[in-house]
N, C-alpha and C. Protein backbone atom coordinates (compact mmCIF):
# COMPACT_ATOMS: atom_id res chain seq x y z
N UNK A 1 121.32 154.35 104.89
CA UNK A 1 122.46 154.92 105.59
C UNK A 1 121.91 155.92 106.62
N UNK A 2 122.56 156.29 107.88
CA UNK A 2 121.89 156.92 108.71
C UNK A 2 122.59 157.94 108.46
N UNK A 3 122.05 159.27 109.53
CA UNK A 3 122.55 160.54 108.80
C UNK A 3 124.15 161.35 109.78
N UNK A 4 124.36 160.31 110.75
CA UNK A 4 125.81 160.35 111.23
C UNK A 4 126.47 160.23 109.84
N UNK A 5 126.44 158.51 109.67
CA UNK A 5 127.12 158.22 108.32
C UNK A 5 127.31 158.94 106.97
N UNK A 6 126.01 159.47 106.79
CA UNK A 6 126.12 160.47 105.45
C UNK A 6 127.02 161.96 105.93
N UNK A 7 126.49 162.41 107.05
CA UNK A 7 127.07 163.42 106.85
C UNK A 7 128.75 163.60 107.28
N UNK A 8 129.38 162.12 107.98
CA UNK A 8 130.63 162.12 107.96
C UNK A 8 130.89 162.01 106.75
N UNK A 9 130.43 160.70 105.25
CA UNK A 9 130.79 160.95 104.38
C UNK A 9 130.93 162.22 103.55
N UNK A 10 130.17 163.26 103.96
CA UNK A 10 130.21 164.57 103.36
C UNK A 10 131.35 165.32 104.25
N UNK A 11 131.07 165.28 105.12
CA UNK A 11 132.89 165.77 105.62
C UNK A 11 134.10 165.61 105.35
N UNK A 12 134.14 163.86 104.84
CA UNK A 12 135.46 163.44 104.77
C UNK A 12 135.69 163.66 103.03
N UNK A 13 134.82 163.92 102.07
CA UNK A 13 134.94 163.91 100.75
C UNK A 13 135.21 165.99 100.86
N UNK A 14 134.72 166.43 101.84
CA UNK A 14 135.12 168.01 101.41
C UNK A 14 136.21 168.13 101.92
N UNK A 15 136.72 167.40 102.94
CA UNK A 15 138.04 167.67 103.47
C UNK A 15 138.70 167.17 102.71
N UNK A 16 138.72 166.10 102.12
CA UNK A 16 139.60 165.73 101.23
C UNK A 16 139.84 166.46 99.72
N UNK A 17 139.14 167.71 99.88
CA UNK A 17 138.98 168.45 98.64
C UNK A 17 138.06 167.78 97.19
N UNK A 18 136.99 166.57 97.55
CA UNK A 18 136.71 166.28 96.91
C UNK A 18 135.55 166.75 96.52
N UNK A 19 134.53 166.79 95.28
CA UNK A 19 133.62 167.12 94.98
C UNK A 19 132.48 166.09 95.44
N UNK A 20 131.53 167.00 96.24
CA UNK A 20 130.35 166.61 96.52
C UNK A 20 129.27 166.38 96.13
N UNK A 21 128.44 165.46 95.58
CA UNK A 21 127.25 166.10 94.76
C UNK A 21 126.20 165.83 96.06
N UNK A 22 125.47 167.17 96.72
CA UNK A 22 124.39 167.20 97.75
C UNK A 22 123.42 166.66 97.76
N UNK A 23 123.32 167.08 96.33
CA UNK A 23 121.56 166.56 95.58
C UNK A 23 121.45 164.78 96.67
N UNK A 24 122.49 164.10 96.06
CA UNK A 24 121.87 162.55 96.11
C UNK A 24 122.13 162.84 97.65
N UNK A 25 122.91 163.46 98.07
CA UNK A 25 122.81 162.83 99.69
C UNK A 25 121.72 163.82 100.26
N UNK A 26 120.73 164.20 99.74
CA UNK A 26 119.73 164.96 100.26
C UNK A 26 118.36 164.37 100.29
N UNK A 27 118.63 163.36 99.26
CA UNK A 27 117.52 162.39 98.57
C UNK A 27 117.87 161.40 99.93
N UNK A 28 119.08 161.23 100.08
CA UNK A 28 119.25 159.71 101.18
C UNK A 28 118.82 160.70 102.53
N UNK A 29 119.34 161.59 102.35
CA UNK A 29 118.87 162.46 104.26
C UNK A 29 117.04 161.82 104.06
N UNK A 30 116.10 162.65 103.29
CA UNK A 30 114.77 162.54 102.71
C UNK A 30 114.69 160.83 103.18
N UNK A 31 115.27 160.07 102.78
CA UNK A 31 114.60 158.59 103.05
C UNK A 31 114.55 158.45 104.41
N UNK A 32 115.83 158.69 104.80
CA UNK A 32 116.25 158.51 106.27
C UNK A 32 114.53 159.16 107.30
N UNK A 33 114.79 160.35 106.50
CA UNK A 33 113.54 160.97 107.42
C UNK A 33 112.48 160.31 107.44
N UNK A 34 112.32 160.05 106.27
CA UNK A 34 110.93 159.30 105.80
C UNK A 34 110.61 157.79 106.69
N UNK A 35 111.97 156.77 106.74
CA UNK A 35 112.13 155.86 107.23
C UNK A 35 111.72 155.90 108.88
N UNK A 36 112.41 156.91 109.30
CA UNK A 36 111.90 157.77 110.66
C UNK A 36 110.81 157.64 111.01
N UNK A 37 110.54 158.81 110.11
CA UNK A 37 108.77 158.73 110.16
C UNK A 37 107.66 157.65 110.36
N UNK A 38 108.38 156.35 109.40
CA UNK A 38 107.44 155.51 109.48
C UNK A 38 107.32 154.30 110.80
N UNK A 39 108.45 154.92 111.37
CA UNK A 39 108.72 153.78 112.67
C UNK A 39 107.89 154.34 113.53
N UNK A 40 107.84 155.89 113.48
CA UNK A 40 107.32 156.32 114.38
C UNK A 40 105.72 155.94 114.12
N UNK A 41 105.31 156.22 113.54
CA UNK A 41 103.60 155.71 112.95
C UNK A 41 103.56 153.89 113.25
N UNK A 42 104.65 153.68 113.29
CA UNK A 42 104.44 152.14 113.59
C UNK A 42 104.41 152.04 115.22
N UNK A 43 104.85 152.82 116.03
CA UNK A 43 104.96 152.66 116.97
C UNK A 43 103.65 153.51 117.86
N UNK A 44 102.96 154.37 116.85
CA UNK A 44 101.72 154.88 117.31
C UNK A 44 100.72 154.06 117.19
N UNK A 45 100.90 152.92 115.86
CA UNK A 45 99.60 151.82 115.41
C UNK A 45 99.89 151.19 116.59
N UNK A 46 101.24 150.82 116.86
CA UNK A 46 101.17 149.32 117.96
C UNK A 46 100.56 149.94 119.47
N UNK A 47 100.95 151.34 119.78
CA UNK A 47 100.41 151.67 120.69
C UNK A 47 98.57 151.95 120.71
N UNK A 48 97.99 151.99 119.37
CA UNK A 48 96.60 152.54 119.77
C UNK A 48 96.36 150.68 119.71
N UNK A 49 96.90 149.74 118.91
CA UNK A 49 96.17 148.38 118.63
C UNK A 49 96.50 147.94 120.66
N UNK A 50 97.20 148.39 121.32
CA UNK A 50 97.68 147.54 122.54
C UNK A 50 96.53 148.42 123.26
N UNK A 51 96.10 149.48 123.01
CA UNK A 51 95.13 150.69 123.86
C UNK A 51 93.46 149.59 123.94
N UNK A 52 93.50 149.46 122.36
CA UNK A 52 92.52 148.89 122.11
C UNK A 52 92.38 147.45 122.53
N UNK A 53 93.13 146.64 122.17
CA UNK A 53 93.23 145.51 123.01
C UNK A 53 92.83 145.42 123.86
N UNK A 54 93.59 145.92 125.32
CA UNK A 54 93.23 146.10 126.64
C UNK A 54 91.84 146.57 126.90
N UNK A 55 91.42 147.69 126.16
CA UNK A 55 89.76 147.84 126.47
C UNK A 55 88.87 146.88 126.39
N UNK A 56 89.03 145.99 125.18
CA UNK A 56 88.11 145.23 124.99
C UNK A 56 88.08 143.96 126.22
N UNK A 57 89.47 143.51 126.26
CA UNK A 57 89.54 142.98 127.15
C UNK A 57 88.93 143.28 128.61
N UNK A 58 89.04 144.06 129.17
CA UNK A 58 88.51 144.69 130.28
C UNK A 58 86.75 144.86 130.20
N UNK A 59 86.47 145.28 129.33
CA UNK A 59 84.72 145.62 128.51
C UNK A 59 84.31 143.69 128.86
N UNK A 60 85.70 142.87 128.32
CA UNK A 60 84.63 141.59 127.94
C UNK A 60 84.45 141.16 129.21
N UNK A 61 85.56 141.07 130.21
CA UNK A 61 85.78 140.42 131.46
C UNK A 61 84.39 141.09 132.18
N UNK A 62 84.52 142.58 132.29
CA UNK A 62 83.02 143.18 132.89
C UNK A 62 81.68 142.73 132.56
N UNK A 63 81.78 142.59 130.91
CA UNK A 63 80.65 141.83 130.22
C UNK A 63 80.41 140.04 131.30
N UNK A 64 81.49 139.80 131.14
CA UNK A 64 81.39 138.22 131.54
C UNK A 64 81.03 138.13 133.26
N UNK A 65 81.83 139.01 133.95
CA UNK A 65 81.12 138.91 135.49
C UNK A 65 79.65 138.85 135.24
N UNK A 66 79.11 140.37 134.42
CA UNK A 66 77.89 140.48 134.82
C UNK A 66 76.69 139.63 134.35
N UNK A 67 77.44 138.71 133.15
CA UNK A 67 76.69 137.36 133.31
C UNK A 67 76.71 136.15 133.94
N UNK A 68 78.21 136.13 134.87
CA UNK A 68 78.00 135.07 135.43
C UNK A 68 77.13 135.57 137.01
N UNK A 69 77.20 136.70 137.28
CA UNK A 69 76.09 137.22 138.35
C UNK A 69 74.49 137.20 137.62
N UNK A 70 74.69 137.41 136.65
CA UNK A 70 72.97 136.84 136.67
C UNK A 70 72.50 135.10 136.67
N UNK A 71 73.60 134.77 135.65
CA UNK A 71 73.37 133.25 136.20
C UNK A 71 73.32 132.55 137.26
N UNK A 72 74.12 133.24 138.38
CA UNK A 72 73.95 133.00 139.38
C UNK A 72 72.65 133.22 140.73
N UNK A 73 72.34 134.51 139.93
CA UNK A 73 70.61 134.92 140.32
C UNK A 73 69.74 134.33 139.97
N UNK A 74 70.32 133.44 138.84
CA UNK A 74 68.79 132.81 138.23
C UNK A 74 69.04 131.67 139.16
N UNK A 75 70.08 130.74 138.78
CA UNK A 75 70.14 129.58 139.80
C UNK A 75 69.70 129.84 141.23
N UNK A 76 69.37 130.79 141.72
CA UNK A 76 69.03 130.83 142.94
C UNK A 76 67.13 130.98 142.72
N UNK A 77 66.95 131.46 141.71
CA UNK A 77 66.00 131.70 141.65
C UNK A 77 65.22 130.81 141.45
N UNK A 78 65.35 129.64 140.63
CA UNK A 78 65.22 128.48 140.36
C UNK A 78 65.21 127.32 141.50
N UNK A 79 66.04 127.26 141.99
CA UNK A 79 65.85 126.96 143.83
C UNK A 79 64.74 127.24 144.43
N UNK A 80 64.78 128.72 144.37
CA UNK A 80 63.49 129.10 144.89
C UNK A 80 61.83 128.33 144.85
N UNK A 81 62.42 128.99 143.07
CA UNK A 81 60.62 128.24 142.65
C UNK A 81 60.52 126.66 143.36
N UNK A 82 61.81 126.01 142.86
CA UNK A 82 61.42 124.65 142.80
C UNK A 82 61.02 124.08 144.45
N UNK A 83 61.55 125.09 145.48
CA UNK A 83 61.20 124.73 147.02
C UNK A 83 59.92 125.49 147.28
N UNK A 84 59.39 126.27 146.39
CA UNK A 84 58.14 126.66 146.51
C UNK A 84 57.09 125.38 145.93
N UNK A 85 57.28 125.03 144.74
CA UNK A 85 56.69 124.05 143.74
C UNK A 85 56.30 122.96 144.82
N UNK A 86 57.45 122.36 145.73
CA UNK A 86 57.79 121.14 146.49
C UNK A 86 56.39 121.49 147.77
N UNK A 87 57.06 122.16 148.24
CA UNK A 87 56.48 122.63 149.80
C UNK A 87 54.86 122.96 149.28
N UNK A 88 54.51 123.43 148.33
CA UNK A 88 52.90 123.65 148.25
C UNK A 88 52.47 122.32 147.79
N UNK A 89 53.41 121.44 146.61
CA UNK A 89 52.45 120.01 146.53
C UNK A 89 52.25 119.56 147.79
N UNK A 90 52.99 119.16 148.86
CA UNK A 90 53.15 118.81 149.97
C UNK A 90 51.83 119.18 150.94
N UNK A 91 51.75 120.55 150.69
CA UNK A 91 50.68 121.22 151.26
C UNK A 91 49.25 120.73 150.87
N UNK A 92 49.06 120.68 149.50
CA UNK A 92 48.07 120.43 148.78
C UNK A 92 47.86 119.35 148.99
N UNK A 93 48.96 117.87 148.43
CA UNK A 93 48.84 116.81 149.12
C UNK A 93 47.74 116.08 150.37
N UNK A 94 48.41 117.21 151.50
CA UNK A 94 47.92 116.92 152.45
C UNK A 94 46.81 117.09 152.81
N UNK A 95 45.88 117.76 152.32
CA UNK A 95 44.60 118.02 152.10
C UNK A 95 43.80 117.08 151.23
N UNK A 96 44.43 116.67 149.90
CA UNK A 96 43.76 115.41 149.12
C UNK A 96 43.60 116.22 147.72
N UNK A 97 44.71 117.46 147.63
CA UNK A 97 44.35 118.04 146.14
C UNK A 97 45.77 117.62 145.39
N UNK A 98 45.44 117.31 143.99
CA UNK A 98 46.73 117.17 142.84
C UNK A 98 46.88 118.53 142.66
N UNK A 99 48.42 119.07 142.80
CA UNK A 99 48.71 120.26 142.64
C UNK A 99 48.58 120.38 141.20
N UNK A 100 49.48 119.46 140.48
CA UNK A 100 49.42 119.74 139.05
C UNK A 100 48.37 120.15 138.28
N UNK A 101 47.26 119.80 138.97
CA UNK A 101 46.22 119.90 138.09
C UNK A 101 45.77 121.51 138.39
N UNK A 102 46.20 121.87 139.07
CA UNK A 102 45.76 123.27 139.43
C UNK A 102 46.70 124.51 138.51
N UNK A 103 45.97 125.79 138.35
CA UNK A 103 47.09 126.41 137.40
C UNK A 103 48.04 127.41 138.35
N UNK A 104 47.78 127.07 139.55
CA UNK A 104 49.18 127.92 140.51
C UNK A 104 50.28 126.98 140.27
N UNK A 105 50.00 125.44 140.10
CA UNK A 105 51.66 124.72 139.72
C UNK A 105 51.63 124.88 138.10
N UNK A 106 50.63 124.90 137.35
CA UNK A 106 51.07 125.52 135.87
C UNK A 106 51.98 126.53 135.86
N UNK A 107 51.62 128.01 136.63
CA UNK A 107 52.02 128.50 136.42
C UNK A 107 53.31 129.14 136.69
N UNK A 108 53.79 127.99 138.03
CA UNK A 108 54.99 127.92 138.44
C UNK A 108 55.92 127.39 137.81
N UNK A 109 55.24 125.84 137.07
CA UNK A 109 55.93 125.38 136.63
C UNK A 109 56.78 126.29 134.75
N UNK A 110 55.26 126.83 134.45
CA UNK A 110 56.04 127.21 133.53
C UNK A 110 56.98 128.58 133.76
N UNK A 111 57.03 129.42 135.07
CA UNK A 111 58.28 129.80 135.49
C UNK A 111 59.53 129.56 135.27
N UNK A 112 58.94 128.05 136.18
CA UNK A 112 60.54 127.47 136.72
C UNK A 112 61.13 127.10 134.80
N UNK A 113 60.55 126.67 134.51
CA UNK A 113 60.80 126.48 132.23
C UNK A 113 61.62 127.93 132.10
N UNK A 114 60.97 129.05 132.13
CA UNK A 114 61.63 129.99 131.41
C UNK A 114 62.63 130.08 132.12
N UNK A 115 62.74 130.16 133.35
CA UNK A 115 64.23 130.40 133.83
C UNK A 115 65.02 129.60 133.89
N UNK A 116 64.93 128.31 133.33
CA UNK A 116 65.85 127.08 132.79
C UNK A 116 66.31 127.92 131.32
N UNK A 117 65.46 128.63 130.43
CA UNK A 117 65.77 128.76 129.28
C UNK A 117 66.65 129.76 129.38
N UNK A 118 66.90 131.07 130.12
CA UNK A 118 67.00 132.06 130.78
C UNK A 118 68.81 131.29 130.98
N UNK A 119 68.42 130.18 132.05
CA UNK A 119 70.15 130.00 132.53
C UNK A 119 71.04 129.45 131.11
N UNK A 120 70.15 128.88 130.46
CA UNK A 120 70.85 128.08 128.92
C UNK A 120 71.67 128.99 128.51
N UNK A 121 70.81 130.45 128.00
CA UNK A 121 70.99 131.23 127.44
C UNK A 121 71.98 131.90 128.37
N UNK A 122 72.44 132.18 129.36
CA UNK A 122 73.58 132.59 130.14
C UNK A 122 74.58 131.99 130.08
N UNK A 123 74.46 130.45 130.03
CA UNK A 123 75.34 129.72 130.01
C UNK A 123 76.48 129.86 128.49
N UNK A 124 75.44 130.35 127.39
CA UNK A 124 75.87 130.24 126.41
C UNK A 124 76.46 130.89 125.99
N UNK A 125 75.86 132.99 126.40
CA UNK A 125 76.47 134.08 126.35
C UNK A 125 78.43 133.93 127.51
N UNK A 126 78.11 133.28 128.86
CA UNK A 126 79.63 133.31 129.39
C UNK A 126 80.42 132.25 128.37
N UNK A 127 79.76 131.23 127.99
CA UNK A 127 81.09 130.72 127.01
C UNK A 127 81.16 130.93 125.91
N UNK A 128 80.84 132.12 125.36
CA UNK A 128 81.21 132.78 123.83
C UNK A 128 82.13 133.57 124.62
N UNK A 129 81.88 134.25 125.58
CA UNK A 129 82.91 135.35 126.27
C UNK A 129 84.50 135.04 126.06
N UNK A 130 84.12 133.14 126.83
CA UNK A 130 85.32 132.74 126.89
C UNK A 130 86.14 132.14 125.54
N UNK A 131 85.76 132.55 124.76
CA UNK A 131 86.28 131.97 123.33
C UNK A 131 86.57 133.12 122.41
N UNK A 132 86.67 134.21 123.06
CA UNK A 132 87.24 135.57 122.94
C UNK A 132 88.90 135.22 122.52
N UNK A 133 89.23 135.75 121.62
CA UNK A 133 90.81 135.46 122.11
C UNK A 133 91.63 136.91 121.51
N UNK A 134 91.88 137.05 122.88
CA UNK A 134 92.33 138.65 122.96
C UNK A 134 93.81 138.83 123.79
């Protein structure tokens, strides 16, 4: 019962000369409050869970640019090597040397490897991002 209601019922039972007992409608005021109370705490949880929400959200999206900008650095980077890799066999070639056999394309090549492993691993971190569900 809300406390309009109670306390008209306490009006209309004293006006009517009737006997009141306070006690119980003091116990119902007490719930009322209590009931109060707890909406309000419900409405502080939903506000810190919506606070929190939104951060993370925002944290992940920032998280996720700044891996799809490195993936995107690597893919370029990878370009790189591989028009470096190209243009020196070419070079070498033309002289009458096997690049491969030399350890400047070893060691390009195993470059251009890690930063294949490098983009995997980017690839893998943006789609956990996206399987967030927030």
């Amino acid at each position: 019962m809300n406390n309009k209601k109670i306390m008209s019922s306490v009006f209309e039972k004293i006006s009517n000369g009737k006997e009141v007992n306070l006690e119980s409608q003091e116990v119902e005021l007490n719930e009322v409050e209590l009931a109060m109370e707890l909406k309000d705490y419900g409405k502080k949880a939903q506000s810190i869970y919506l606070d929190a929400r939104n951060l993370a959200q925002k944290d992940l999206m920032d998280l996720r640019d700044k891996f799809e900008d490195g993936e995107r650095k690597l893919n370029k980077l990878s370009g790189e090597l591989n028009g470096e890799i190209s243009r020196i066999g070419k070079q070498a070639k033309s002289i009458g040397i096997d690049i491969k056999e030399t350890s400047v394309y070893k060691n390009m090549n195993k470059a251009v490897q890690e930063v294949m492993e490098y983009q995997t691993s980017f690839g893998k971190a943006i789609n956990k991002t996206k399987g967030f569900k927030l």
